[in-house]
Structures are given as C-alpha cells and as structure tokens.
N, C-alpha and C. Protein backbone atom coordinates (compact mmCIF):
# COMPACT_ATOMS: atom_id res chain seq x y z
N UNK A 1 0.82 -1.19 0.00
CA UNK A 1 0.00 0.00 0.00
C UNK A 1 0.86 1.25 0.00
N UNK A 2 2.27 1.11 0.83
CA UNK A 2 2.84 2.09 0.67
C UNK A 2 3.57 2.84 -0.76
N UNK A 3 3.79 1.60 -1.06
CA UNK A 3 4.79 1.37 -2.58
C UNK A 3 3.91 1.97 -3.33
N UNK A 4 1.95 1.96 -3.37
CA UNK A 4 1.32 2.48 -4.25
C UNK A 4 1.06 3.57 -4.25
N UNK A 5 0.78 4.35 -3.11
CA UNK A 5 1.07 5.85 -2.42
C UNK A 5 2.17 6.35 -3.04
N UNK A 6 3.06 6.21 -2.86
CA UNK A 6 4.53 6.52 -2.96
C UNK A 6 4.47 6.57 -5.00
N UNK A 7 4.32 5.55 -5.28
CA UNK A 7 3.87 5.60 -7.05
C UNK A 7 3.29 7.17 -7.51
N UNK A 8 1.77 6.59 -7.04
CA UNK A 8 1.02 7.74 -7.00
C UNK A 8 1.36 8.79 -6.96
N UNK A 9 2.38 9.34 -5.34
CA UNK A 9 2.76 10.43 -5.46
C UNK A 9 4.08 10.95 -6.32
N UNK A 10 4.48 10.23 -6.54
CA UNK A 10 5.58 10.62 -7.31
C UNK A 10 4.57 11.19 -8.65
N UNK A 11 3.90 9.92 -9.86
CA UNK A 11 3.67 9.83 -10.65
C UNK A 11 2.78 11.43 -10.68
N UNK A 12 1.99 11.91 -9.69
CA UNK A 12 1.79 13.22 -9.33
C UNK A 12 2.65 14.46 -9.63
N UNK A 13 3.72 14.33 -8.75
CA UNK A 13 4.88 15.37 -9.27
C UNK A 13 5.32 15.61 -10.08
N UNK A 14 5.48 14.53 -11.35
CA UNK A 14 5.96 14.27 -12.66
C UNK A 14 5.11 14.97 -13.33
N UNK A 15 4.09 14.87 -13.15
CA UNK A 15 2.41 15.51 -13.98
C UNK A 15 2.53 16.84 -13.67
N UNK A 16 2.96 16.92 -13.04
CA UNK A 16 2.48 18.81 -12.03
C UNK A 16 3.98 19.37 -12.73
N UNK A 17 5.18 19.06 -12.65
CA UNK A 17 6.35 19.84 -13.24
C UNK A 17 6.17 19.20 -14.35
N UNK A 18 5.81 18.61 -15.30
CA UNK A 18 5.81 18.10 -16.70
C UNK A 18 4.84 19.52 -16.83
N UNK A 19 3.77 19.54 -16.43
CA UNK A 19 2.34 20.58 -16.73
C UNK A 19 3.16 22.49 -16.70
N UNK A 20 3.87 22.43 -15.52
CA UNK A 20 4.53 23.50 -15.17
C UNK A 20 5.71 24.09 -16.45
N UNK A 21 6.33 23.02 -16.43
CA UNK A 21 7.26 23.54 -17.40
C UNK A 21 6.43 23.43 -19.05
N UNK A 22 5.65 22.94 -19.22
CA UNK A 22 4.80 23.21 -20.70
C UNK A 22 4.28 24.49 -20.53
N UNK A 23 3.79 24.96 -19.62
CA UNK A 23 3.07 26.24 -19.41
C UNK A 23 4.17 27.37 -19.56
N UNK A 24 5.30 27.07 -18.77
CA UNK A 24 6.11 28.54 -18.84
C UNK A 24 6.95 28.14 -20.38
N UNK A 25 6.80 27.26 -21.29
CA UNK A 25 7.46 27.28 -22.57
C UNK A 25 6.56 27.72 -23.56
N UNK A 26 5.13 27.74 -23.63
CA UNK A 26 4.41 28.49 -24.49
C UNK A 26 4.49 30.09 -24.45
N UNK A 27 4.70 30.57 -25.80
CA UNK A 27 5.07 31.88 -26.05
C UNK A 27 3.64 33.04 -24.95
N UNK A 28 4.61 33.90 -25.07
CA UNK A 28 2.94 34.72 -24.55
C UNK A 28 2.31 35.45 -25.36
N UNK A 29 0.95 35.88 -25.09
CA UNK A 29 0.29 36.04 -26.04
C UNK A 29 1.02 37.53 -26.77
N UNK A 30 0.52 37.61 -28.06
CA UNK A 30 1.11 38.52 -28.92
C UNK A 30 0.15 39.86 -28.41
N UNK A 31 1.93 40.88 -28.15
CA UNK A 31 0.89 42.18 -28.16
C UNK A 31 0.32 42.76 -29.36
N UNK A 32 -1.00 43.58 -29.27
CA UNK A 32 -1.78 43.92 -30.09
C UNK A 32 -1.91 45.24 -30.23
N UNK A 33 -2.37 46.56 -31.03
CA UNK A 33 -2.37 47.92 -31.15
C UNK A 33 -4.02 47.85 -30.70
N UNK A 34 -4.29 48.36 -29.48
CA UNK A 34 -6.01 49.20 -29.57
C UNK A 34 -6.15 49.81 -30.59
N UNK A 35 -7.62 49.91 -30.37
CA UNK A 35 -8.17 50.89 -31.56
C UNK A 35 -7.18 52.00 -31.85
N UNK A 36 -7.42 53.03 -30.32
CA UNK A 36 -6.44 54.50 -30.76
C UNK A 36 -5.23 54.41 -31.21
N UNK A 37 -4.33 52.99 -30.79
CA UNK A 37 -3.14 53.12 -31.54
C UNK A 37 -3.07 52.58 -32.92
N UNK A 38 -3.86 52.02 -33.19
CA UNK A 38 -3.94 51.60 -34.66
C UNK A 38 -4.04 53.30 -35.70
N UNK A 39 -5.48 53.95 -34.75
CA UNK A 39 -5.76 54.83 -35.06
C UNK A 39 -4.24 55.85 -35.58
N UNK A 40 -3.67 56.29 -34.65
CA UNK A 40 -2.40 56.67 -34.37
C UNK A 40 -1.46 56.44 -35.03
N UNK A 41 -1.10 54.80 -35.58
CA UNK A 41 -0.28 54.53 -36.58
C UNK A 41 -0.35 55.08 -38.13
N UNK A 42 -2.09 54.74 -38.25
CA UNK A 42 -2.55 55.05 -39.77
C UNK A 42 -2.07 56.05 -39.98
N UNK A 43 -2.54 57.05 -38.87
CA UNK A 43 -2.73 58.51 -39.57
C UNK A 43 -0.84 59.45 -39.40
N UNK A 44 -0.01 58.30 -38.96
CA UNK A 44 1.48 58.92 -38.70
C UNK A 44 2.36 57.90 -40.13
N UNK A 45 1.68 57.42 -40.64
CA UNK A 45 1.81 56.48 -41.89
C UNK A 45 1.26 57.37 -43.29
N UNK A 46 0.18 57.74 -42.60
CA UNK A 46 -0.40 58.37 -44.03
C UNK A 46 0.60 60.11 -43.68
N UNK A 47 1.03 60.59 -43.05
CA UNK A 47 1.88 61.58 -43.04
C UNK A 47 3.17 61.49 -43.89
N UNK A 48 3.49 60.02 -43.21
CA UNK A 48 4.79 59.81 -43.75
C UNK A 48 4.67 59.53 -45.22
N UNK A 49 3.77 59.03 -45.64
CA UNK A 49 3.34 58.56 -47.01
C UNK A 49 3.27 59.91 -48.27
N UNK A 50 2.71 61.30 -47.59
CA UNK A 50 2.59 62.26 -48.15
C UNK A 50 3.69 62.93 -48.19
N UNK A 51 4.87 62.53 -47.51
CA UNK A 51 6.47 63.24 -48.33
C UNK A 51 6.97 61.86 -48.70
N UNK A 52 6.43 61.04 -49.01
CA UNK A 52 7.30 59.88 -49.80
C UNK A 52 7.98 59.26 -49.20
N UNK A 53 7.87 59.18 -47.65
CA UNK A 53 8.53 58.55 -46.81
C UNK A 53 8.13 57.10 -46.65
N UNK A 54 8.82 55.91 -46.42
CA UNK A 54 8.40 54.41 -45.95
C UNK A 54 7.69 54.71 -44.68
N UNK A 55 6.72 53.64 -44.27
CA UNK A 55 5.99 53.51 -43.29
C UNK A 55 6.26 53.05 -42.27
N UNK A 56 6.45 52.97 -40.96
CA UNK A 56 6.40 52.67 -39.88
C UNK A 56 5.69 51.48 -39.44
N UNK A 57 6.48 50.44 -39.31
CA UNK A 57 6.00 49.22 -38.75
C UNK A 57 5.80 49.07 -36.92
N UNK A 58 4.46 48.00 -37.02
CA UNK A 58 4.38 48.16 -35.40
C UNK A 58 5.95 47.45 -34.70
N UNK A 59 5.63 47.69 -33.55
CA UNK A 59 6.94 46.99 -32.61
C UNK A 59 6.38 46.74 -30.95
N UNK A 60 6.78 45.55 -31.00
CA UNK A 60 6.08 45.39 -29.42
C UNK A 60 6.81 46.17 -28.37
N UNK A 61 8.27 46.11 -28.38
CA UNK A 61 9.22 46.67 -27.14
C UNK A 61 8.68 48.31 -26.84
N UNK A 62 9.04 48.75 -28.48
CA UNK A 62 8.15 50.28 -28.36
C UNK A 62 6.72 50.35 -27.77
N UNK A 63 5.89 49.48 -27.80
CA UNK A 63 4.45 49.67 -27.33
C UNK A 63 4.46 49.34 -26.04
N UNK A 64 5.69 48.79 -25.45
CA UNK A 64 5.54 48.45 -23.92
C UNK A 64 5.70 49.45 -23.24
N UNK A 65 7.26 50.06 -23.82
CA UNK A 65 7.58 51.49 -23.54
C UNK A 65 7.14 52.70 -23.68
N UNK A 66 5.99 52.73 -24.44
CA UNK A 66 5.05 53.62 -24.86
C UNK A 66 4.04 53.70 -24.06
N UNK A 67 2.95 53.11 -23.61
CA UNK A 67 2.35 52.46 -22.81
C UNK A 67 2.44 52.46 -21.42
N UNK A 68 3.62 52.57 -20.97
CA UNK A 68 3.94 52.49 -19.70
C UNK A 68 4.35 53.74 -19.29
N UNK A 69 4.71 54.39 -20.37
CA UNK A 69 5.23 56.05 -20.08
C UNK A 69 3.68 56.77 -20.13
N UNK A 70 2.63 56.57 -21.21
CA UNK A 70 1.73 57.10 -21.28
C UNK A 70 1.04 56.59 -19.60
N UNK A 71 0.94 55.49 -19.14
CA UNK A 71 0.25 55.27 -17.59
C UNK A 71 1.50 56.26 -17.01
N UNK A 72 2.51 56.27 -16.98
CA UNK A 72 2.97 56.48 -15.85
C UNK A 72 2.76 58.19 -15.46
N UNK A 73 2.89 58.74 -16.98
CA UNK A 73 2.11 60.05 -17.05
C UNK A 73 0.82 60.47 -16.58
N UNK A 74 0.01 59.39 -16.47
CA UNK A 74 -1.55 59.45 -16.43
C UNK A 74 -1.34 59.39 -14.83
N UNK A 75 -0.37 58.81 -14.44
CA UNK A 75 -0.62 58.39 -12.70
C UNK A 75 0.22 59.54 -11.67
N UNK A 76 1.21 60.09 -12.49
CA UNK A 76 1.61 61.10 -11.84
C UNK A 76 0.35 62.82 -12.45
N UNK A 77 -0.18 62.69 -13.20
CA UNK A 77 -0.43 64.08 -14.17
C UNK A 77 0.21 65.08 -14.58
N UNK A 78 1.03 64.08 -15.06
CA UNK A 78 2.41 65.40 -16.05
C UNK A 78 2.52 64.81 -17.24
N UNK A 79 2.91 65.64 -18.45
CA UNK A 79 3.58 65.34 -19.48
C UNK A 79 5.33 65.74 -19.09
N UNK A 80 5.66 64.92 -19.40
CA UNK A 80 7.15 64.89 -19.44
C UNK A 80 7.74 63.81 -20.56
N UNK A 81 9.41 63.56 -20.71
CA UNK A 81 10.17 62.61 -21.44
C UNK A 81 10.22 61.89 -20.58
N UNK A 82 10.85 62.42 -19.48
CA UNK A 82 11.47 61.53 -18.50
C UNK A 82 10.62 60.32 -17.65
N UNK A 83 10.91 59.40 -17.22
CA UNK A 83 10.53 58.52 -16.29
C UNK A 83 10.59 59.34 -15.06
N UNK A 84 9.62 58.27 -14.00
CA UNK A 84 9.41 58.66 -12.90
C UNK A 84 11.09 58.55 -12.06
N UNK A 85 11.97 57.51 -12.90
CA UNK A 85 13.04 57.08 -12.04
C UNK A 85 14.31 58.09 -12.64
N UNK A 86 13.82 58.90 -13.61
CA UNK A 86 14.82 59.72 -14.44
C UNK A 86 14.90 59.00 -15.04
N UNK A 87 14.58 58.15 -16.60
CA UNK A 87 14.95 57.58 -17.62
C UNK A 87 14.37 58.22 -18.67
N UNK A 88 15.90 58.69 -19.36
CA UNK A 88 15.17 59.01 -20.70
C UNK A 88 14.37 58.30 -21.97
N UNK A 89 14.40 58.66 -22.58
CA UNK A 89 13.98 57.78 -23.47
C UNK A 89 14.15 56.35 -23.99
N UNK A 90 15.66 57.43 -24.23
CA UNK A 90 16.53 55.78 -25.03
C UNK A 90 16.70 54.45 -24.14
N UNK A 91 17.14 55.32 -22.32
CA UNK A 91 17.12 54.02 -21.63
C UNK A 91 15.46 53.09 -21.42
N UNK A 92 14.49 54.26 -21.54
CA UNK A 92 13.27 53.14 -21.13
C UNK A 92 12.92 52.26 -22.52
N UNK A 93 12.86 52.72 -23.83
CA UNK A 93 12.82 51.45 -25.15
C UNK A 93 13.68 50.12 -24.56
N UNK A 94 15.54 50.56 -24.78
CA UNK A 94 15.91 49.58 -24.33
C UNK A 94 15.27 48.65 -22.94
N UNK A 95 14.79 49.58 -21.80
CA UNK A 95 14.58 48.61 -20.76
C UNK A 95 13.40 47.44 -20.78
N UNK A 96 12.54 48.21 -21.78
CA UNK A 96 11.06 47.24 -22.49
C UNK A 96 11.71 46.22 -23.81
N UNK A 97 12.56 46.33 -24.31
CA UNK A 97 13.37 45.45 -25.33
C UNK A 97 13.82 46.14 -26.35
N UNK A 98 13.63 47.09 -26.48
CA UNK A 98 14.00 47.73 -28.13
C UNK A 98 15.61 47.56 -28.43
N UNK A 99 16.76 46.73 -27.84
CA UNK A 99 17.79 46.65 -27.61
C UNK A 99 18.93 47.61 -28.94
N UNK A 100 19.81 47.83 -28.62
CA UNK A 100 21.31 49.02 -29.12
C UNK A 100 22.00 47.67 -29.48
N UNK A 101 22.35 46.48 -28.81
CA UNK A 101 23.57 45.65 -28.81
C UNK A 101 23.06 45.24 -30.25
N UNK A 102 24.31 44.80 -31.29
CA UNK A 102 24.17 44.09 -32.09
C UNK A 102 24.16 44.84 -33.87
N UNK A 103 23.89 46.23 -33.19
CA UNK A 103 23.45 47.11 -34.28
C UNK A 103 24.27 47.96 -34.61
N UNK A 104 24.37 48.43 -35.82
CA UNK A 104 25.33 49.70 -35.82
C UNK A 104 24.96 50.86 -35.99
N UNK A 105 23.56 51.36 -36.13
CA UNK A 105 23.21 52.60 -36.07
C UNK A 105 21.22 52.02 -35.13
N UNK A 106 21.19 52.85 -34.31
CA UNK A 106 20.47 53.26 -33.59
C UNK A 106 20.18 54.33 -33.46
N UNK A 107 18.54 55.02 -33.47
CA UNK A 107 17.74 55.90 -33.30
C UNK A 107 16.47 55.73 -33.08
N UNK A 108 16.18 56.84 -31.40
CA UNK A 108 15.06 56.94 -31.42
C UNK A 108 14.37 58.19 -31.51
N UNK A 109 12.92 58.31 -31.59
CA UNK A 109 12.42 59.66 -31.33
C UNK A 109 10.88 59.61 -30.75
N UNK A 110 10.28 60.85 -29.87
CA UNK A 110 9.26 60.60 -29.07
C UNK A 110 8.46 61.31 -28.73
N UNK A 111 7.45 61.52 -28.84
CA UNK A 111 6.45 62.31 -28.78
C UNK A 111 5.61 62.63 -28.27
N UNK A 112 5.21 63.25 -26.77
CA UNK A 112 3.82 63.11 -26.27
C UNK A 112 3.14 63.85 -26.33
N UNK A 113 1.80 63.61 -25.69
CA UNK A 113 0.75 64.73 -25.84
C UNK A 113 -0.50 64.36 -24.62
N UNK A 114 -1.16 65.39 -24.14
CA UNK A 114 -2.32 64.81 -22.82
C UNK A 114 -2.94 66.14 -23.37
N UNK A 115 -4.38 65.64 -23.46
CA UNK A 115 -6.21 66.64 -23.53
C UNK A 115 -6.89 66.40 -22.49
N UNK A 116 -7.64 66.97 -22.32
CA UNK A 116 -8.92 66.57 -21.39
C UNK A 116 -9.74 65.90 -22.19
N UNK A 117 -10.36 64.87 -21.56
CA UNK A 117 -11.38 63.92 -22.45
C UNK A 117 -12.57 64.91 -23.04
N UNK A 118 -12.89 64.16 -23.91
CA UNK A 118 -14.24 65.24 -24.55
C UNK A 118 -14.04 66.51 -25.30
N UNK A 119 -12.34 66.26 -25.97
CA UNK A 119 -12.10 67.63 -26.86
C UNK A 119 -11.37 67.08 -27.69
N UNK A 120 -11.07 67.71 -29.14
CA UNK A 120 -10.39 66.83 -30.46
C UNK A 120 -9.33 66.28 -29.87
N UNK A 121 -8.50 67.00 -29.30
CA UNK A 121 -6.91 66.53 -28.81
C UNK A 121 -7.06 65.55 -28.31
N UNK A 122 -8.16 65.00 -27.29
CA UNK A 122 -8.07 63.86 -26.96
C UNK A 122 -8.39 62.36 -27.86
N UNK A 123 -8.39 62.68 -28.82
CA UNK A 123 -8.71 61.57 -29.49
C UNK A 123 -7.02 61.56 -30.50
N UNK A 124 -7.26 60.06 -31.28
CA UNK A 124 -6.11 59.73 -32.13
C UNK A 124 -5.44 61.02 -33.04
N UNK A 125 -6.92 61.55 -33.70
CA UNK A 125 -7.21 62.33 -34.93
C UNK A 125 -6.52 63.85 -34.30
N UNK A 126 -6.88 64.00 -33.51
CA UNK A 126 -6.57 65.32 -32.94
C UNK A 126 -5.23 65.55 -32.10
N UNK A 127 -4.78 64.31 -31.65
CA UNK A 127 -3.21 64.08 -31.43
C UNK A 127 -1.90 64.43 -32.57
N UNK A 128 -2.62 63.86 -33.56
CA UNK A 128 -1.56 63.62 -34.54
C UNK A 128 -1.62 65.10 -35.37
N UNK A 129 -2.81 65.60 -35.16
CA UNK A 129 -2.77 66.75 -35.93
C UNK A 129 -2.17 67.97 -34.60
N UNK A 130 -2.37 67.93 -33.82
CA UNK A 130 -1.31 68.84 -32.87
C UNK A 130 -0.34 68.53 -32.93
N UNK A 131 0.58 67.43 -33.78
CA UNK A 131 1.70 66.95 -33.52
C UNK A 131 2.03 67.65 -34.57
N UNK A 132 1.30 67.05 -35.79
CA UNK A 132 1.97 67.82 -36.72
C UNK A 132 1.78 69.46 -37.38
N UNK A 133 0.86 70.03 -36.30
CA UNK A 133 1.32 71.50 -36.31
C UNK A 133 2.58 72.16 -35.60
N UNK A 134 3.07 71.24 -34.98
CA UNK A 134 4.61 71.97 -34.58
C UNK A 134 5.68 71.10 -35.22
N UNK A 135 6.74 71.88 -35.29
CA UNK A 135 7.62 72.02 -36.43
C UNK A 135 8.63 70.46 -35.18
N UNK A 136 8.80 70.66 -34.36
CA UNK A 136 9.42 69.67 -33.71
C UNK A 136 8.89 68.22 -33.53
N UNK A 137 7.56 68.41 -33.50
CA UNK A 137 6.85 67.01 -33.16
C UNK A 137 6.82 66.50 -34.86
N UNK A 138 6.48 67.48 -35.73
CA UNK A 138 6.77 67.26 -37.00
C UNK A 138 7.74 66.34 -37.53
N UNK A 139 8.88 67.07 -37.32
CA UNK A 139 10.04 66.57 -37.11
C UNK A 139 10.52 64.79 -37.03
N UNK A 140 9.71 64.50 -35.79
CA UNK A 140 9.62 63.56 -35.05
C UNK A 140 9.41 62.38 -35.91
N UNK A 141 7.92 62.98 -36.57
CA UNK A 141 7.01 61.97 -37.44
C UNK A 141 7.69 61.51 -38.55
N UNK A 142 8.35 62.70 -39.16
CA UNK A 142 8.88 62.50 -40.63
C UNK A 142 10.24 62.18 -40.70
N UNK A 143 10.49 62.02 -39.80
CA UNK A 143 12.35 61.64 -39.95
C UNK A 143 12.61 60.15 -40.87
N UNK A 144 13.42 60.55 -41.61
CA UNK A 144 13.83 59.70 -42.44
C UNK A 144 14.32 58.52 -42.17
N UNK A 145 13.92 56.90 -42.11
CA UNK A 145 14.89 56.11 -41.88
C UNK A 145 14.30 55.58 -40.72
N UNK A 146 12.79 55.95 -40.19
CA UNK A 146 12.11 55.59 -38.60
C UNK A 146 11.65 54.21 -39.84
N UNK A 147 11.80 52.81 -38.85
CA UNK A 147 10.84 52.12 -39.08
C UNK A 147 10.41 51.00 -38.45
N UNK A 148 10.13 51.51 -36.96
CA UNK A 148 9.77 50.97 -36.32
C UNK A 148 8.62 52.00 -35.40
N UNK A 149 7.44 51.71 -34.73
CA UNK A 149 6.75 52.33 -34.09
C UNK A 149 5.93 51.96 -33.13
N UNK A 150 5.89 52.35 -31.92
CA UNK A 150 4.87 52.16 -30.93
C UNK A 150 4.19 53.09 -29.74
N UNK A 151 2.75 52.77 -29.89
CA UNK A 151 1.94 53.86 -29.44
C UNK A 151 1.26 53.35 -28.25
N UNK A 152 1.30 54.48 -26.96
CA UNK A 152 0.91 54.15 -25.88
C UNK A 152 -0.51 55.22 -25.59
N UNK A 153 -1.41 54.79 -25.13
CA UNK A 153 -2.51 56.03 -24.85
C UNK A 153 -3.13 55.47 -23.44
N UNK A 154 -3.15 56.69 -22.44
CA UNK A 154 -3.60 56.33 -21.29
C UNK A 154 -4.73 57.51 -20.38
N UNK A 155 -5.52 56.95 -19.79
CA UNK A 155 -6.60 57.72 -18.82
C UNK A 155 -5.92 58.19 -18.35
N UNK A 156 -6.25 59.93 -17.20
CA UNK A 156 -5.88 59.43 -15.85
C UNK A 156 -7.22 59.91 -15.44
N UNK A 157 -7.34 59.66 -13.76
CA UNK A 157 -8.37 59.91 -13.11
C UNK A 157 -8.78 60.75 -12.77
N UNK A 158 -8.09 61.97 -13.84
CA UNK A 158 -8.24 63.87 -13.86
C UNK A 158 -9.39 64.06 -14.83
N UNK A 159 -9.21 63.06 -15.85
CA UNK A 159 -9.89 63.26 -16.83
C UNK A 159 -9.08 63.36 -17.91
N UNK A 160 -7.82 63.41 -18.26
CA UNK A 160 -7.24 63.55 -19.07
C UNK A 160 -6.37 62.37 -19.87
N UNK A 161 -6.16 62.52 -21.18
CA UNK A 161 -6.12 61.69 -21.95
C UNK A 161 -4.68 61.70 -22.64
N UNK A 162 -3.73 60.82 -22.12
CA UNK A 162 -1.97 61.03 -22.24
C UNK A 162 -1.89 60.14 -23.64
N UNK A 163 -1.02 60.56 -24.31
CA UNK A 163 -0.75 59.88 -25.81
C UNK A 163 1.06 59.82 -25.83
N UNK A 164 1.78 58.65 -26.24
CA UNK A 164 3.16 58.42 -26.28
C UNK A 164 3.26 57.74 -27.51
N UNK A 165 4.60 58.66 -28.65
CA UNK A 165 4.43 58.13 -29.62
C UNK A 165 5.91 57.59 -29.78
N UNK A 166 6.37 56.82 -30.18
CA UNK A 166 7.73 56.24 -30.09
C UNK A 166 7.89 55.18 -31.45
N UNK A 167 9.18 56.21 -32.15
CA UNK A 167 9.61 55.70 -33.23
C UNK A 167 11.25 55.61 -33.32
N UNK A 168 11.56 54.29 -33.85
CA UNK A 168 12.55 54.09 -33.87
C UNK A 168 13.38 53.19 -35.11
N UNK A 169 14.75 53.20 -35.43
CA UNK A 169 15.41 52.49 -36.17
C UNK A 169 16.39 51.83 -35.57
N UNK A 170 16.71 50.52 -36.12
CA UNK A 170 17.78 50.00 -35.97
C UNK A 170 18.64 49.15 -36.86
N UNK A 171 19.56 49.01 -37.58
CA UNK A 171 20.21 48.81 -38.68
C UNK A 171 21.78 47.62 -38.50
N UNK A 172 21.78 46.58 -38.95
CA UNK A 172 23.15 45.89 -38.88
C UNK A 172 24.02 46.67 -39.67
C-alpha cells in the first residue's frame, strides 16, 4: 500500500512539473495595437506617405515602452520625457526590449501629448494633428529612416487623456 502511495505520489509530481514547465514554454500572447493606436499609426503612416517617406512598422518593445510612459504620465499628471526614475527615453525602449547591442546605427524619437477627455486633442485624430502643427513634433514623425513604431494612450483619473508616440530604427 505504501509502494502504491509513494507511485502515485511521485507519478503526481511528474504531472504537475511536466504541466509546469509546458506552461512557462508556451510563447505569450502577442501584443496587439487598440483601436487608438492603430488609429495613431494610420494617420502617422499616411503623413509619412505624403512626403514619400516608408511607413512605420508596429513593434512590441516600443508599445511596452510607450504604454507604460503614457500610464505612468496618467498616474503622476504630467507630461514629461522623462521617467518617474529619471529615464530618458533611449534608456526606457531599451529597458522594455528595443535593444542598441548588435546594431550599428540606432535611433530613437518621441512624442507626447495629454487633452482633457471630450475635446479633439483627446482623441487619435486630434493628437496627430497637434503633432503635426509643430515644427518639432513634425520633425519627429517625418524623420527619415524611422521604421519601427509604438503607441501608448492612457486615462488618468483627472480626466485627461496622455498619448506616447515612439519611433525608432535599428540597422546591422
């Protein structure tokens, strides 16, 4: 009886770390663009498209880093570059994955913006067009040679509506 216990439990443990390690080897699920950042991409695509520029492909590392700057904006209520910990830019892409090693030319560039809900600015449409009425955020959009992109958009509990736009290249 013991020998069958003892089976049992083993044959248990085998099942439970056989189950365990299948679980942490399946990929995780693929990140996806919300509506507004889809929104966001189109209309920074169709910009780029109207000086003859290539388009901007999504990127997950950028959308983590995007994303997390747009909450982290939303949770303090500031627009800023910087992180809450002092990180600029370049270090927070890299710290979400956008990695420098391996490459020989690296560039990023970044863009934010916060409305109060319930006015154009707060939406995709009205982001991108305040962006591209200034000559710097302009800038941003159209730079030659971006082709990578990811867009973060976040509440806060002010009412206001934070947008992070993050484009980048990287080249062997």
């Amino acid at each position: 009886m013991k020998r069958v216990c003892a089976l049992i439990l083993l044959s248990s443990v085998f099942t439970l770390v056989f189950t365990l390690s299948l679980a942490s080897a399946r990929p995780a699920a693929a990140l996806k663009p919300t509506a507004a950042e889809k929104r966001v991409i189109k209309l920074v695509n169709r910009e780029r498209a109207r000086k003859g520029l290539a388009p901007v492909k999504f990127n997950a590392a950028l959308t983590r880093a995007a994303r997390a700057h747009s909450r982290q904006m939303a949770r303090r209520g500031i627009l800023t570059h910087r992180s809450a910990n002092r990180d600029t830019v370049a270090r927070r892409v890299v710290r979400h994955g956008y990695k420098r090693a391996g490459f020989r030319s690296w560039c990023i560039g970044e863009n934010i913006a916060r409305a109060r809900l319930g006015t154009l600015f707060a939406t995709s449409d009205g982001t991108v067009c305040l962006w591209m009425g200034s000559k710097a955020h302009r800038q941003v959009i159209l730079k030659a040679g971006m082709r990578h992109v990811g867009v973060g958009v976040a509440k806060s509990a002010g009412g206001m509506r934070y947008f992070t736009l993050d484009l980048g290249r990287r080249c062997r």
